[in-house]
N, C-alpha and C. Protein backbone atom coordinates (compact mmCIF):
# COMPACT_ATOMS: atom_id res chain seq x y z
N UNK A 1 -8.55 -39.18 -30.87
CA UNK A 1 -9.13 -39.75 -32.08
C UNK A 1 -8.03 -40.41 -32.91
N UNK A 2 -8.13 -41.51 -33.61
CA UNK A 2 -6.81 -42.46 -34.16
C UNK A 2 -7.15 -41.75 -35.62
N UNK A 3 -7.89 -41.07 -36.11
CA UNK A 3 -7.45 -40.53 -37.45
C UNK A 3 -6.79 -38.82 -36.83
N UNK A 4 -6.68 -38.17 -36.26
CA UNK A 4 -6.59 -37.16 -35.65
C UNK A 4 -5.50 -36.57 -36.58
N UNK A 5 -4.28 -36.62 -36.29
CA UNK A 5 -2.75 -36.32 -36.70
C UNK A 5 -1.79 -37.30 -36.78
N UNK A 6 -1.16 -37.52 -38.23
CA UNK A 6 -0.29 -38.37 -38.37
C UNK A 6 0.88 -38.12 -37.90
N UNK A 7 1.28 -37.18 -37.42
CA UNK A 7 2.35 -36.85 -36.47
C UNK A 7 2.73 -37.27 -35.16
N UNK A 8 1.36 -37.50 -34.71
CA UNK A 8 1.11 -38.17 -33.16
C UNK A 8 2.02 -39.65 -33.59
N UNK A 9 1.48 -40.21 -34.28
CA UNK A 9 1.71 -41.72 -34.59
C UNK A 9 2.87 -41.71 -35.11
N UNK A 10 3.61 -41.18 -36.00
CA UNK A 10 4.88 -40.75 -36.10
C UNK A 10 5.95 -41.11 -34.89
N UNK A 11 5.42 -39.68 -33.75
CA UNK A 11 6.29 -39.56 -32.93
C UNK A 11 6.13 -41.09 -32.23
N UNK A 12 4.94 -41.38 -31.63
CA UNK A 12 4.93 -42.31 -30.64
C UNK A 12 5.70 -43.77 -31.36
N UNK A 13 5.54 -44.52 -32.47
CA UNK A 13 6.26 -45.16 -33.25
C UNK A 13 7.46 -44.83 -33.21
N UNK A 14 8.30 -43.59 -33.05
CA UNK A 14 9.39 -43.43 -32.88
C UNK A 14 10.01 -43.51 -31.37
N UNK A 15 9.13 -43.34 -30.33
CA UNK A 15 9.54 -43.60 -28.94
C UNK A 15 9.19 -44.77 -28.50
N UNK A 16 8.80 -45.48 -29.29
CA UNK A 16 8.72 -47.24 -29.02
C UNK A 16 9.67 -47.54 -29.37
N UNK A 17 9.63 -47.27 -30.50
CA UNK A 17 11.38 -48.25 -31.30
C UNK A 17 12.59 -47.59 -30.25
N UNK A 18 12.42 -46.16 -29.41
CA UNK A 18 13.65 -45.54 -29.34
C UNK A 18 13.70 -46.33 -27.38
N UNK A 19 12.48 -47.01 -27.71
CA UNK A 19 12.21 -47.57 -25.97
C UNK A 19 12.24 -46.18 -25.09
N UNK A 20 11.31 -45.94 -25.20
CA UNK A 20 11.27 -44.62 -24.32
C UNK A 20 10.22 -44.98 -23.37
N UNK A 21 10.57 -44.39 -21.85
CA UNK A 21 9.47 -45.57 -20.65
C UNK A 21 8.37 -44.47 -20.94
N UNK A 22 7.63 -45.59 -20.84
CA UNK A 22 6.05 -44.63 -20.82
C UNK A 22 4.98 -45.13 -22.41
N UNK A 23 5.65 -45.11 -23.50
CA UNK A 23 5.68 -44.89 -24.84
C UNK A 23 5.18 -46.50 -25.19
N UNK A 24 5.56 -47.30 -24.28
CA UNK A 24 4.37 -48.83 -25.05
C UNK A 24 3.01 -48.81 -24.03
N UNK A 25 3.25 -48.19 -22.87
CA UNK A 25 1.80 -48.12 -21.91
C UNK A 25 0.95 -47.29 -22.85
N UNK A 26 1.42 -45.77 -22.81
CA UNK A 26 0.71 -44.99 -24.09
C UNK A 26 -0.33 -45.98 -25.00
N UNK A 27 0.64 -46.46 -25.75
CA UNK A 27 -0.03 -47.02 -27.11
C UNK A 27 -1.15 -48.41 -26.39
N UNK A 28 -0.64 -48.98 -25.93
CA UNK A 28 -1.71 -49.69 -25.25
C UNK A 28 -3.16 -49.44 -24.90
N UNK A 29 -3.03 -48.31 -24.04
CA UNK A 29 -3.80 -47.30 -23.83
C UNK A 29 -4.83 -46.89 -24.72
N UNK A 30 -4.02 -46.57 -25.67
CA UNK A 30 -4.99 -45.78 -27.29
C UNK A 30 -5.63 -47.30 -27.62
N UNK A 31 -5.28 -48.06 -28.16
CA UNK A 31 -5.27 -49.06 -28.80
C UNK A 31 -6.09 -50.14 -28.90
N UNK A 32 -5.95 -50.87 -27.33
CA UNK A 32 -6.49 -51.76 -26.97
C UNK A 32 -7.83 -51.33 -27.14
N UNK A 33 -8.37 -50.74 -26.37
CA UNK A 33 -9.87 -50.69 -26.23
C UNK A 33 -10.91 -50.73 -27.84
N UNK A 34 -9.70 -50.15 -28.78
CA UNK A 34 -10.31 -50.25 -30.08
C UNK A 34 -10.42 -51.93 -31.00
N UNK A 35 -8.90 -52.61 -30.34
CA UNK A 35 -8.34 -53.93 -31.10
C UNK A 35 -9.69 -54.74 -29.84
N UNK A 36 -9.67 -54.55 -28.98
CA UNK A 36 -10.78 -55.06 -28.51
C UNK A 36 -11.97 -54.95 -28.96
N UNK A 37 -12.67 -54.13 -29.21
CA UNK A 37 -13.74 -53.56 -29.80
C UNK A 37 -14.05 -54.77 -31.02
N UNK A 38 -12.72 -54.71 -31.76
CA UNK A 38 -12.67 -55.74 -32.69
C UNK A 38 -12.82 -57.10 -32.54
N UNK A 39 -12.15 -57.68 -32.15
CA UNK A 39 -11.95 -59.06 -31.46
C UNK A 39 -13.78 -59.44 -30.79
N UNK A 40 -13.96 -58.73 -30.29
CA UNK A 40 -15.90 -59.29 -29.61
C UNK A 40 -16.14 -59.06 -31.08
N UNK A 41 -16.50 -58.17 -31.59
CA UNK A 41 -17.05 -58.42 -32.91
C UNK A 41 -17.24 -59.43 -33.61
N UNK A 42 -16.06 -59.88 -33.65
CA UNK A 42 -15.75 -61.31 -34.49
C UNK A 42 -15.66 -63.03 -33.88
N UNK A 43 -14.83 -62.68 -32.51
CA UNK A 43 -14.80 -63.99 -31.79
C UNK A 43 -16.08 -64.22 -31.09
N UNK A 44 -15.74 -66.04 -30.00
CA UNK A 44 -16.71 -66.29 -29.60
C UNK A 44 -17.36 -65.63 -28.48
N UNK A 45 -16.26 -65.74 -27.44
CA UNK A 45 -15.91 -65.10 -26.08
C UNK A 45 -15.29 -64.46 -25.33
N UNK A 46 -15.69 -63.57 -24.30
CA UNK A 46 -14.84 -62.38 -24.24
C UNK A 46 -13.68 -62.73 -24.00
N UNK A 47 -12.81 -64.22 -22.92
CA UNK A 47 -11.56 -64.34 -22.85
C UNK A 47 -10.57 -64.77 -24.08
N UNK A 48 -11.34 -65.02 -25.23
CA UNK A 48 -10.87 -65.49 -26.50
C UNK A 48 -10.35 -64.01 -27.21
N UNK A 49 -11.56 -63.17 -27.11
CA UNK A 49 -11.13 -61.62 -27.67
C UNK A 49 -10.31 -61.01 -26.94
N UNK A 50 -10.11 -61.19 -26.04
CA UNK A 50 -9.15 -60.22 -25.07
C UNK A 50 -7.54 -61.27 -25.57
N UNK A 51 -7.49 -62.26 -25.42
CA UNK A 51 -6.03 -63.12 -25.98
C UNK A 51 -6.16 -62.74 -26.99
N UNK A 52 -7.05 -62.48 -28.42
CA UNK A 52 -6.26 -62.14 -29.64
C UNK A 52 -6.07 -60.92 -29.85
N UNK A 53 -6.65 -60.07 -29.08
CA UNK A 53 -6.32 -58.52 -28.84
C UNK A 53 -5.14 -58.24 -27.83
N UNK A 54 -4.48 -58.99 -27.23
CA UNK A 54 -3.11 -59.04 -26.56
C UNK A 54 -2.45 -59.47 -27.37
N UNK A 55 -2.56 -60.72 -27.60
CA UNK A 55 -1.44 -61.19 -29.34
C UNK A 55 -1.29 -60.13 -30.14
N UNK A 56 -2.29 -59.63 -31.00
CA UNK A 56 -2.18 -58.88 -31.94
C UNK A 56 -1.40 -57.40 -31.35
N UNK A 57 -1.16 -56.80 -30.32
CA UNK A 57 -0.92 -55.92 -29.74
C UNK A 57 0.87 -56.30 -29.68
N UNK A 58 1.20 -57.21 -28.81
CA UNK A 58 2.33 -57.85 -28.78
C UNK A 58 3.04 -57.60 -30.11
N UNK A 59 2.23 -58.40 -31.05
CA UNK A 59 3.50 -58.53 -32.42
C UNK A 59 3.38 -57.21 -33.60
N UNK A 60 2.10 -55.89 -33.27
CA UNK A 60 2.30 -54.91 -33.47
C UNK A 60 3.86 -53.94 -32.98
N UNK A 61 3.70 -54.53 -31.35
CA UNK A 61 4.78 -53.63 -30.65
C UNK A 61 5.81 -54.06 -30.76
N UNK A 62 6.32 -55.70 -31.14
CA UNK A 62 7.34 -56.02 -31.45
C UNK A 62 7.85 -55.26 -32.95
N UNK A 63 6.76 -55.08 -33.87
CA UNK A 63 7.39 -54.75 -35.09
C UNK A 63 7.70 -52.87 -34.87
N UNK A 64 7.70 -52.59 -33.97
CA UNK A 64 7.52 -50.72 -33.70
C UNK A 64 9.15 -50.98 -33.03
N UNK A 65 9.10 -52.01 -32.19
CA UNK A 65 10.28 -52.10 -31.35
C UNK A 65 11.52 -52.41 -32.47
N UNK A 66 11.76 -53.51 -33.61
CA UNK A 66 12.06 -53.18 -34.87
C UNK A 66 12.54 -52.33 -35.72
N UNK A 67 11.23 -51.58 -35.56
CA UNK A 67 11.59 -50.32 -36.69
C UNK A 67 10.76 -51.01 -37.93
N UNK A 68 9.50 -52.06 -38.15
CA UNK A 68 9.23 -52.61 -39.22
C UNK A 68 8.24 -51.94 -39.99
N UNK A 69 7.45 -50.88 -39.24
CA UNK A 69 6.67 -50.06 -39.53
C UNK A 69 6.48 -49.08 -40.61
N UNK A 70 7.10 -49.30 -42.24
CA UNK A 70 7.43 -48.24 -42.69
C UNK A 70 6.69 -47.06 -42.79
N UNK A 71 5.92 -46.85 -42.86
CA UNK A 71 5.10 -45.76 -42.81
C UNK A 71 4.17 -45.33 -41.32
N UNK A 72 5.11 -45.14 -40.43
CA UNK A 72 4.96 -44.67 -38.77
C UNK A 72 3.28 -43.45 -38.82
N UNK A 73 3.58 -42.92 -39.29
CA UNK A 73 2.13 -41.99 -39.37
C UNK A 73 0.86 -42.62 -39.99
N UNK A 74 0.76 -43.45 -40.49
CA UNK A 74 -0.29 -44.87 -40.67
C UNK A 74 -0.24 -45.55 -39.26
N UNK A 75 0.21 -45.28 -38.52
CA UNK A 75 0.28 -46.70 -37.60
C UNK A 75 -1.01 -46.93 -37.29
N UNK A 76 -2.61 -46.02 -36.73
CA UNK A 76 -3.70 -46.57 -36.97
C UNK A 76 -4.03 -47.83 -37.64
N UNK A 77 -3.98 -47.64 -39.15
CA UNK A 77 -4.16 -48.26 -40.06
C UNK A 77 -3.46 -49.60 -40.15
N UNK A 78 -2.15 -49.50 -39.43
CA UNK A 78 -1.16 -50.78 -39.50
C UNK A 78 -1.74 -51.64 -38.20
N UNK A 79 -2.41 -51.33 -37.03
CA UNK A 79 -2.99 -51.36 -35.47
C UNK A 79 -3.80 -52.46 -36.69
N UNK A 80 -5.11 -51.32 -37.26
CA UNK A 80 -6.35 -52.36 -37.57
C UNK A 80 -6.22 -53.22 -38.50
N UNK A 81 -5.26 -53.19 -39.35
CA UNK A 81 -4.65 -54.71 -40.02
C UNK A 81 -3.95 -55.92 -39.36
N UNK A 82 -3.03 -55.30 -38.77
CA UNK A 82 -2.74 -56.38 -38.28
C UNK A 82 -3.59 -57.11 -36.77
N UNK A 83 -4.33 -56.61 -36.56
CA UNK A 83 -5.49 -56.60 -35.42
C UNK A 83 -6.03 -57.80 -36.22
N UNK A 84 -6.94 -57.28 -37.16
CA UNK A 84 -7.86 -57.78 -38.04
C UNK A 84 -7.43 -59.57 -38.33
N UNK A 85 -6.25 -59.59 -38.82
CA UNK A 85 -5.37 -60.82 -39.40
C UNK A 85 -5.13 -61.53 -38.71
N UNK A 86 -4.92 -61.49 -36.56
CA UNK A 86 -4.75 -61.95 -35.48
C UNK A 86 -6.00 -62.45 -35.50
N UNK A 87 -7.16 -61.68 -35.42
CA UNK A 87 -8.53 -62.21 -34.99
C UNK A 87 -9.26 -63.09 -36.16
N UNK A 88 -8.96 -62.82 -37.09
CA UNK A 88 -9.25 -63.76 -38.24
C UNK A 88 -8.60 -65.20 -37.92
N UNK A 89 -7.21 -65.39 -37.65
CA UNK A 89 -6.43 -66.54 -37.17
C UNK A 89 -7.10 -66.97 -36.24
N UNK A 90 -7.56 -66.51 -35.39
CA UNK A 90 -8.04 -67.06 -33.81
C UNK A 90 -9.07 -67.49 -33.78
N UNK A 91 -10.16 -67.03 -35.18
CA UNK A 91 -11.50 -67.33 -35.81
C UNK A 91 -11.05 -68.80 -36.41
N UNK A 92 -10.18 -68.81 -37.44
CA UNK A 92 -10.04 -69.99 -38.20
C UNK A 92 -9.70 -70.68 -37.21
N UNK A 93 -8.98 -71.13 -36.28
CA UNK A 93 -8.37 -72.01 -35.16
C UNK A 93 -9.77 -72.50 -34.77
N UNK A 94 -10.46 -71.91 -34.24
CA UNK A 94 -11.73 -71.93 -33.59
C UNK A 94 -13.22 -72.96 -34.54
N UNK A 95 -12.43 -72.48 -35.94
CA UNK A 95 -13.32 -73.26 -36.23
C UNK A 95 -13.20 -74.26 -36.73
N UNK A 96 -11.27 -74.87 -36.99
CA UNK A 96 -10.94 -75.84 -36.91
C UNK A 96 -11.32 -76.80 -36.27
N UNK A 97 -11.05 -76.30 -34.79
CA UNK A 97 -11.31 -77.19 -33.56
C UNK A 97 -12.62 -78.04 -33.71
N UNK A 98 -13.67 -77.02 -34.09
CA UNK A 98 -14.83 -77.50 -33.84
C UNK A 98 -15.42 -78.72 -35.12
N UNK A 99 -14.22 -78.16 -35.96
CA UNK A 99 -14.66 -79.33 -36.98
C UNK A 99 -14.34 -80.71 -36.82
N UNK A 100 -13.59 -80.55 -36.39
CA UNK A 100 -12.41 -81.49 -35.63
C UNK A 100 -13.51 -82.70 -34.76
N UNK A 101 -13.43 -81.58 -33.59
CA UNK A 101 -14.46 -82.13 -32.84
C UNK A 101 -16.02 -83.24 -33.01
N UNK A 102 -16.16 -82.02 -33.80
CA UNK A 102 -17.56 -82.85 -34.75
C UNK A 102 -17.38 -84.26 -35.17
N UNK A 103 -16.17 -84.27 -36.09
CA UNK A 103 -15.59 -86.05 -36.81
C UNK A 103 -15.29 -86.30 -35.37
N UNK A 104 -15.19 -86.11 -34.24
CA UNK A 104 -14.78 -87.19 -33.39
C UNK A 104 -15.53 -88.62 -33.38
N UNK A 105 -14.94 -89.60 -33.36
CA UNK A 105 -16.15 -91.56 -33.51
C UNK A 105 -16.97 -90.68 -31.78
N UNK A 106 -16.00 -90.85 -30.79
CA UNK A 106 -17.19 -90.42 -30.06
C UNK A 106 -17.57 -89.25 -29.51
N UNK A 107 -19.13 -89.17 -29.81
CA UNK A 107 -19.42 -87.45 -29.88
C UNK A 107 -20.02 -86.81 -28.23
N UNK A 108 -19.91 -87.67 -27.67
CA UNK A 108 -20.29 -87.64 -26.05
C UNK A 108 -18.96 -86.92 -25.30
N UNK A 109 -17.74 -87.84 -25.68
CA UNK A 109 -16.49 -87.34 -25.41
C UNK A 109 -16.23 -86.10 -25.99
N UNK A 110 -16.19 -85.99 -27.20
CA UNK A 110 -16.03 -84.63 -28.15
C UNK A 110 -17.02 -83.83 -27.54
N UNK A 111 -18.37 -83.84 -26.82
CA UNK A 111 -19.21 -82.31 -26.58
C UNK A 111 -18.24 -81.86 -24.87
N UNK A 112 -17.76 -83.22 -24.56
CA UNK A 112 -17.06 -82.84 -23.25
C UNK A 112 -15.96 -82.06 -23.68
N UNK A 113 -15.11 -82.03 -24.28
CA UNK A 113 -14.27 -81.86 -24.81
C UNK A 113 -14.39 -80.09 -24.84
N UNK A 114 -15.21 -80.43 -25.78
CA UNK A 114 -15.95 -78.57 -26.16
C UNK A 114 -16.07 -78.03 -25.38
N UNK A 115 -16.78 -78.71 -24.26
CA UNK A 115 -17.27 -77.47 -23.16
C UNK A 115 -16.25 -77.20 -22.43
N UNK A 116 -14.97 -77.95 -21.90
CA UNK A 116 -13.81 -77.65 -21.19
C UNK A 116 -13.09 -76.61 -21.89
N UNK A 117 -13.16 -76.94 -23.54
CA UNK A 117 -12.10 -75.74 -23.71
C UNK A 117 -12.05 -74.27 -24.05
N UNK A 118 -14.08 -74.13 -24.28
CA UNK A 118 -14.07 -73.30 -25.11
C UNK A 118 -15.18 -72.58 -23.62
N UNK A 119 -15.02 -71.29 -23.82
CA UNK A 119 -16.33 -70.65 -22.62
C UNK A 119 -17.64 -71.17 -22.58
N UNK A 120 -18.26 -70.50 -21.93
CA UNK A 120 -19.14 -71.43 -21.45
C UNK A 120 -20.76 -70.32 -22.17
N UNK A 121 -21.61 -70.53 -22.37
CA UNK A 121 -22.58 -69.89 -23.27
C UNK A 121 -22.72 -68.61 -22.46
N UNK A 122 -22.64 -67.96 -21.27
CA UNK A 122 -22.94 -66.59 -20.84
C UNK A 122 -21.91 -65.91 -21.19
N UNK A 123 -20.48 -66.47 -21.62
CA UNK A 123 -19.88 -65.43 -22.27
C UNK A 123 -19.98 -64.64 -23.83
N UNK A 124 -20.97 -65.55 -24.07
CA UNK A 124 -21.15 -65.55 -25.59
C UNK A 124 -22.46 -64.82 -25.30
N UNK A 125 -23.12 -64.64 -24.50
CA UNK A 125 -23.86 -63.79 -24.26
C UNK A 125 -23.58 -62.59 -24.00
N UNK A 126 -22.80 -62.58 -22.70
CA UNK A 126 -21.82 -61.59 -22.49
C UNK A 126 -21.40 -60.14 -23.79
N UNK A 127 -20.46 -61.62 -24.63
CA UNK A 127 -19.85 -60.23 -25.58
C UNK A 127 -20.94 -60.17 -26.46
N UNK A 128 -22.17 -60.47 -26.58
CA UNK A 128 -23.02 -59.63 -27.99
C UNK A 128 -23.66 -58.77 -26.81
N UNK A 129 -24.05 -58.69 -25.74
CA UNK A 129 -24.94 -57.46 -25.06
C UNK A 129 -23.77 -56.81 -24.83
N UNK A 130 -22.19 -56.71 -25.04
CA UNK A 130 -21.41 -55.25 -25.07
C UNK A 130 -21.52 -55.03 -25.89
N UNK A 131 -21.70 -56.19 -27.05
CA UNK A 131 -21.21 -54.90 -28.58
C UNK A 131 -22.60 -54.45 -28.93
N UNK A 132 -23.43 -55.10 -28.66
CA UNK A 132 -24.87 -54.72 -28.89
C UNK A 132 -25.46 -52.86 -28.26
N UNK A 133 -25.03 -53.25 -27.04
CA UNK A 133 -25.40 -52.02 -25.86
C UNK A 133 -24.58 -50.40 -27.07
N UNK A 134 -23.64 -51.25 -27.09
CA UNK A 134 -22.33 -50.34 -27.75
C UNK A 134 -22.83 -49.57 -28.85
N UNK A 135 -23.34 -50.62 -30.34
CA UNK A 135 -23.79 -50.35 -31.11
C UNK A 135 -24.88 -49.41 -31.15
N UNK A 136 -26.10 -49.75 -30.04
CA UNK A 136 -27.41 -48.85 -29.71
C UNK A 136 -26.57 -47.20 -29.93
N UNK A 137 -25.69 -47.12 -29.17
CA UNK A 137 -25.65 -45.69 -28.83
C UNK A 137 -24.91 -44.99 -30.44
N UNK A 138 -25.03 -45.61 -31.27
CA UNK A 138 -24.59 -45.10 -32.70
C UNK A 138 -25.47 -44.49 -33.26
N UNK A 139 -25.58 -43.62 -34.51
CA UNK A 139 -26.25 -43.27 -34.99
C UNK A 139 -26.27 -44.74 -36.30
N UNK A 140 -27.34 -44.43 -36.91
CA UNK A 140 -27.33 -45.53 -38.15
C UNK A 140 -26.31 -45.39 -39.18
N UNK A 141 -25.47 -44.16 -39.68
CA UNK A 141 -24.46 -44.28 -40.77
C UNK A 141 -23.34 -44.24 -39.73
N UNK A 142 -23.25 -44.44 -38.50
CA UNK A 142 -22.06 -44.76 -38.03
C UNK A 142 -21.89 -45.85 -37.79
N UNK A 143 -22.96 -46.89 -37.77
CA UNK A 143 -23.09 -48.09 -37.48
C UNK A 143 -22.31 -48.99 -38.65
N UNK A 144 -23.02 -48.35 -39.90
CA UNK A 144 -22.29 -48.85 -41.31
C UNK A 144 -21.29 -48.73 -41.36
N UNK A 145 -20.66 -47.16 -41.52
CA UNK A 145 -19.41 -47.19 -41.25
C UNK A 145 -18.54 -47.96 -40.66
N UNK A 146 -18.38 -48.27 -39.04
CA UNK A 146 -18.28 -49.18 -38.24
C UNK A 146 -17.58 -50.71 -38.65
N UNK A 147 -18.81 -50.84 -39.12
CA UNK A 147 -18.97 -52.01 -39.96
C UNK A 147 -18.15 -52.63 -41.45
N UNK A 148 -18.54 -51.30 -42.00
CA UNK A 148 -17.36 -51.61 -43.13
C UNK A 148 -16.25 -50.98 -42.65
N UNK A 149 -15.72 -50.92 -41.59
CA UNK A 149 -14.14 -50.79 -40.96
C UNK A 149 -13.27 -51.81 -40.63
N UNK A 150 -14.68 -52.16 -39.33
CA UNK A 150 -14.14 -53.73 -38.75
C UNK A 150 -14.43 -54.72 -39.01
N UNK A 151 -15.48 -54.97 -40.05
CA UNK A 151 -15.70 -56.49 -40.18
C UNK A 151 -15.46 -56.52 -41.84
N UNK A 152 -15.84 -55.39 -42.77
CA UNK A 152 -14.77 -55.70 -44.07
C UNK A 152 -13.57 -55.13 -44.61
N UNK A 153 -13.39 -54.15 -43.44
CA UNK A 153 -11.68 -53.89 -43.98
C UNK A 153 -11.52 -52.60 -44.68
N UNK A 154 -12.70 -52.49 -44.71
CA UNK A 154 -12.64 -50.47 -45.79
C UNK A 154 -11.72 -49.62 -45.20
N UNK A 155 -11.38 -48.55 -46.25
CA UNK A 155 -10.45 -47.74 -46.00
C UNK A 155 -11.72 -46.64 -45.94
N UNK A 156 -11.83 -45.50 -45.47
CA UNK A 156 -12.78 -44.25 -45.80
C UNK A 156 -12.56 -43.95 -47.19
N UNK A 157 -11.58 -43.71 -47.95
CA UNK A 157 -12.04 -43.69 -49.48
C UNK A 157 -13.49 -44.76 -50.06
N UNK A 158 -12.99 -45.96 -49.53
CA UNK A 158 -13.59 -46.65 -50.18
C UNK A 158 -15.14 -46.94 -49.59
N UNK A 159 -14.87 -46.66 -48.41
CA UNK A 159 -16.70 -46.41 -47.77
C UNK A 159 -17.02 -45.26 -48.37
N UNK A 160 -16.87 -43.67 -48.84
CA UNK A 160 -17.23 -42.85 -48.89
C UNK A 160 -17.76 -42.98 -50.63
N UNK A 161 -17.44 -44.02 -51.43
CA UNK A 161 -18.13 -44.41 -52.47
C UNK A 161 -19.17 -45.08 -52.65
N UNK A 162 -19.67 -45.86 -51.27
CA UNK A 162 -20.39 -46.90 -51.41
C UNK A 162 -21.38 -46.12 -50.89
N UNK A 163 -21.45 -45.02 -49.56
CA UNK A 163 -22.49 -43.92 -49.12
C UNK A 163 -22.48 -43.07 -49.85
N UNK A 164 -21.99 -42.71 -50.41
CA UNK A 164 -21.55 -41.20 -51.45
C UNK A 164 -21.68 -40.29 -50.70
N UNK A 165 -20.54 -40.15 -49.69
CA UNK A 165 -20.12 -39.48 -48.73
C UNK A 165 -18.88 -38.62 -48.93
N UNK A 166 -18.42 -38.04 -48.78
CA UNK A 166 -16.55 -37.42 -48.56
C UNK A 166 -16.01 -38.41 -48.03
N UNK A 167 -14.84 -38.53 -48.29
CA UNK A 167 -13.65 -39.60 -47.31
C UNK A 167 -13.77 -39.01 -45.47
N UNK A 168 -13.13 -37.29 -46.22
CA UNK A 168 -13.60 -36.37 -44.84
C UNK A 168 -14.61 -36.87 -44.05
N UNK A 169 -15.50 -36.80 -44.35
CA UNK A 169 -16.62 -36.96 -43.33
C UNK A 169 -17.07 -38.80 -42.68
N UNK A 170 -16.22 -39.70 -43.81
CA UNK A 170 -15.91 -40.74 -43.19
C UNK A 170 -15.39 -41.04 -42.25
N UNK A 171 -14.34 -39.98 -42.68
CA UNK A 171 -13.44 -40.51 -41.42
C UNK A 171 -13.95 -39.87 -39.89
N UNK A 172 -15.04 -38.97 -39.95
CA UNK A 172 -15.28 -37.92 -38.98
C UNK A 172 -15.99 -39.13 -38.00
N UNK A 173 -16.85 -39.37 -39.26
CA UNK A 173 -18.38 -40.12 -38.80
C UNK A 173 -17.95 -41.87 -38.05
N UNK A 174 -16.75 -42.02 -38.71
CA UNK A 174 -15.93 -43.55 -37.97
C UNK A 174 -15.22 -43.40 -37.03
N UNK A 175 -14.57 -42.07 -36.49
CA UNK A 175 -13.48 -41.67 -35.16
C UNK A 175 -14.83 -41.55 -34.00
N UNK A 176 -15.62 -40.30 -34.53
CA UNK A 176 -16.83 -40.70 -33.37
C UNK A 176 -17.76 -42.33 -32.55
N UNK A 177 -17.79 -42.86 -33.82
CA UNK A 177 -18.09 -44.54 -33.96
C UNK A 177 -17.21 -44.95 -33.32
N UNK A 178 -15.66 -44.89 -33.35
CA UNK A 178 -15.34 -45.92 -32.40
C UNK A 178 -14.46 -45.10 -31.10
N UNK A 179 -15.37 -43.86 -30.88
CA UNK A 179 -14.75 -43.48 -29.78
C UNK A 179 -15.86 -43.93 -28.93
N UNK A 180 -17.30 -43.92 -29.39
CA UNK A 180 -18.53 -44.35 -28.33
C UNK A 180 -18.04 -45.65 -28.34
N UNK A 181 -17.32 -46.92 -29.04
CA UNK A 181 -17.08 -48.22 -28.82
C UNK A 181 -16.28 -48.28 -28.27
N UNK A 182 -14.71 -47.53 -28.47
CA UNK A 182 -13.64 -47.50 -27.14
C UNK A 182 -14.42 -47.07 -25.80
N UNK A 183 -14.82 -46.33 -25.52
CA UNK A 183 -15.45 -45.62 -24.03
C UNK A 183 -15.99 -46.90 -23.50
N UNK A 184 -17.05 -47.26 -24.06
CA UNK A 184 -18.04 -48.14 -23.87
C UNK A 184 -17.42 -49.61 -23.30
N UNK A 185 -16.92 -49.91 -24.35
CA UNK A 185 -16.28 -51.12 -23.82
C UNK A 185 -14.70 -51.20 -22.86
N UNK A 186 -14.24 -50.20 -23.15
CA UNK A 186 -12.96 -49.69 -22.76
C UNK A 186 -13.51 -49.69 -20.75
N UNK A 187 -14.38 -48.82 -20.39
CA UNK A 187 -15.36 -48.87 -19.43
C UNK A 187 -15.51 -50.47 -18.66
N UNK A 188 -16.13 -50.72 -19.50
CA UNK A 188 -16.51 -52.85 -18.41
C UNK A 188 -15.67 -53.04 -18.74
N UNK A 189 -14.44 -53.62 -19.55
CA UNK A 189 -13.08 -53.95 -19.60
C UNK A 189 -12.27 -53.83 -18.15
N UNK A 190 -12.39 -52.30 -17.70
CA UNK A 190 -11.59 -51.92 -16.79
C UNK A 190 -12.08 -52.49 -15.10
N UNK A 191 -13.82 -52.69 -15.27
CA UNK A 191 -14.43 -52.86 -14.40
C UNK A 191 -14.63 -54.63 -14.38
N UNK A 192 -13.80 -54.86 -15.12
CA UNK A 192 -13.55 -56.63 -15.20
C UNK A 192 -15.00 -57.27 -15.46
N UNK A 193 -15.81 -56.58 -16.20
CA UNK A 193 -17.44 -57.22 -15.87
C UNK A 193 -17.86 -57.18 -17.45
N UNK A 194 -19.14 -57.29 -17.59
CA UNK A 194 -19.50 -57.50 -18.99
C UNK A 194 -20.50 -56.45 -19.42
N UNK A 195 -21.03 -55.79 -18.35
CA UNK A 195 -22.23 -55.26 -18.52
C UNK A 195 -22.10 -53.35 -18.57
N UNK A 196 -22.55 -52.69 -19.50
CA UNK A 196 -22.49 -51.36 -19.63
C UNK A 196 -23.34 -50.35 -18.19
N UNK A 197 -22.74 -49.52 -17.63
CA UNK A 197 -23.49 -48.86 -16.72
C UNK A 197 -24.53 -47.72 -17.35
């Protein structure tokens, strides 16, 4: 569980920076399946979410490798920010392009254009029946939760005001939430496919 013990995150932040073998697979491990989780949420397509969930992973581990991390027992919290700020970038790019595209004089060339660079509509199908499938298996205040995690940025203090909940039990009710979304997607990820068994 990524709220579990700030000690865990501590140590492992400290055997990254200290390059210890084993200690960036680890974190990968934990990680990804959650910064992924994120990335479909927000992007178009699954090969778009999987590149800004490798980016964002990359210049996490570069700053651990550093030492830029000041507060190592947050590192959760530092994962889903700087996660968040990667996939937001990769959003705005995305919708640059397309604006772009749009003013092209010719719009025959410009839809060609589009379709070469960007996936093709079953991936965009693709990632809403994972996060969809994903979501089903939530309960409804984990769903919210969820929600005000990854798509507005809440801290559990600040969700546990808006449900009038405990922070405690925020955080209980959001580690379960995105352990059924790590499994879940973490699962077809591994099986290179799109579809939940």
């Amino acid at each position: 569980m990524l709220d579990s013990d700030p000690s865990r995150w501590k140590e492992l932040a400290r055997r990254i920076q200290a390059a210890d073998p084993g200690s960036e697979d680890e974190f990968v491990g934990i990680f990804y399946p959650h910064v992924m989780a994120m990335a479909l949420g927000r992007l178009r397509g699954v090969e778009e979410a999987r590149e800004a969930a490798q980016e964002a992973l990359l210049d996490i581990l570069q700053a651990l490798r550093n030492g830029r991390l000041r507060e190592p027992k947050k590192l959760p919290a530092f994962v889903s920010g700087t996660a968040r700020n990667r996939i937001n970038a990769s959003l705005q790019r995305y919708l640059e392009r397309r604006k772009t595209l749009s003013y092209d004089a010719n719009r025959d060339l410009a839809s060609d254009q589009d379709k070469n660079a960007w996936e093709p509509a079953i991936d965009e199908e693709a990632r809403r029946a994972l996060v969809r499938a994903a979501l089903r298996k939530l309960k409804p205040v984990d769903r919210r939760i969820l929600t005000f995690t990854l798509v507005e940025g809440l801290n559990p203090r600040e969700i546990a005001v808006k449900l009038g909940m405990k922070p405690e039990n925020v955080r209980n009710h959001k580690s379960r939430a995105l352990n059924i979304i790590r499994k879940k997607i973490g699962k077809a990820i591994r099986k290179g496919g799109t579809q939940y068994s």
